[in-house]
Protein backbone atom coordinates (compact mmCIF):
# COMPACT_ATOMS: atom_id res chain seq x y z
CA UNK A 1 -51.48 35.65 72.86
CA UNK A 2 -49.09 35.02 75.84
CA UNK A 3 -50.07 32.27 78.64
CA UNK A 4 -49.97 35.10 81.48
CA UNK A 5 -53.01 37.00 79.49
CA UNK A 6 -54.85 34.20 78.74
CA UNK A 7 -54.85 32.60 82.40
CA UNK A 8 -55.73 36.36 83.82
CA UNK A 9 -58.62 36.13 80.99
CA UNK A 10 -60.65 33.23 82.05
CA UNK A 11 -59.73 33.98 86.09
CA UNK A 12 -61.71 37.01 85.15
CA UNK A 13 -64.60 34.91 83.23
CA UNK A 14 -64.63 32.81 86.12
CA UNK A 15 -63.00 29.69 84.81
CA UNK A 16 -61.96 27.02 87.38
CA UNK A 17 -58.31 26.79 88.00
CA UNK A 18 -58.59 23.24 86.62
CA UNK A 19 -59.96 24.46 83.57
CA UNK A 20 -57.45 27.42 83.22
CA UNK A 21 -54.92 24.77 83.91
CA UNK A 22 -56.07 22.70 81.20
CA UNK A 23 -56.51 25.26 78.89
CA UNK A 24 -53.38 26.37 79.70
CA UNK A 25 -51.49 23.44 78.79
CA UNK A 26 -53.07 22.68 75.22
CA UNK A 27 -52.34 25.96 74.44
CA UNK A 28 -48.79 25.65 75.31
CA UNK A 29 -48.62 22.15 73.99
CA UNK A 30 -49.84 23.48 70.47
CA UNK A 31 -53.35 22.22 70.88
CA UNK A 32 -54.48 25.39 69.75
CA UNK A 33 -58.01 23.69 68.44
CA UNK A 34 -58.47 21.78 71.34
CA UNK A 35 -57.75 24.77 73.83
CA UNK A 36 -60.61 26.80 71.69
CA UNK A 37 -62.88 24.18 72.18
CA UNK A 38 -63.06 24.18 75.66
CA UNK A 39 -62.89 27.66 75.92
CA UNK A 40 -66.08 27.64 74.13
CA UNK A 41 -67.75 25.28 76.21
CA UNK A 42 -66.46 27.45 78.90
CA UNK A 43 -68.81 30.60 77.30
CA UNK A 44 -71.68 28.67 76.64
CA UNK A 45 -71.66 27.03 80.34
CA UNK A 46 -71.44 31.18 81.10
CA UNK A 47 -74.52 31.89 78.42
CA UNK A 48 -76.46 29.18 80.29
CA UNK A 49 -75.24 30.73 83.99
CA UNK A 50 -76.84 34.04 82.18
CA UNK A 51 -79.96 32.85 80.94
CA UNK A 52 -80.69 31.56 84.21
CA UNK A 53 -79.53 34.83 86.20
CA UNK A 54 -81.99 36.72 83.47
CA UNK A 55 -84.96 34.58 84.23
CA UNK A 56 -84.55 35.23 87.93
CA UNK A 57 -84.57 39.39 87.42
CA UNK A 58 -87.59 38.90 85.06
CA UNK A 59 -89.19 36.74 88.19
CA UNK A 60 -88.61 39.44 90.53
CA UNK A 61 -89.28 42.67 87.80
CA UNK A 62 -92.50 40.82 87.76
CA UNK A 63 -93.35 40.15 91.60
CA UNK A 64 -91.88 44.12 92.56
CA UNK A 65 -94.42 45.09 89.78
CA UNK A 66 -97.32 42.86 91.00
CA UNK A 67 -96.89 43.62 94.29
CA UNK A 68 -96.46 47.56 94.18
CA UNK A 69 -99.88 47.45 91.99
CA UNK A 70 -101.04 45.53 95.16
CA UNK A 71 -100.21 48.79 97.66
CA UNK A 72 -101.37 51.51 95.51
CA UNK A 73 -105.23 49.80 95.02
């Protein structure tokens, strides 16, 4: 994969720039292993980001629900 696709990747997953950067330069460096490794810790910092943004819409599914119940009695 060329370095111009991968930075444009994680700019689009939201990586820091001094994570891209990082990434950037193992990968070029032939640290293939290590650059995978962050960029896995990079997705599961994002899966934990998720979870949290999926607990909050579950909070407020439940609180619209509750309180609509609450108008029609």
């Amino acid at each position: 994969m060329d370095l111009p696709t991968i930075k444009q990747s994680l700019a689009d997953a939201g990586c820091r720039q001094k994570l891209t950067t990082e990434i950037l330069r193992m990968y070029e460096s032939g640290q293939y292993d290590d650059a995978l490794r962050k960029m896995k810790l990079a997705r599961c910092q994002a899966m934990c980001e998720l979870r949290k943004c999926s607990r909050k819409v579950e909070l407020l599914d439940f609180l619209i629900g509750r309180a609509e119940k609450e108008k029609i009695s």
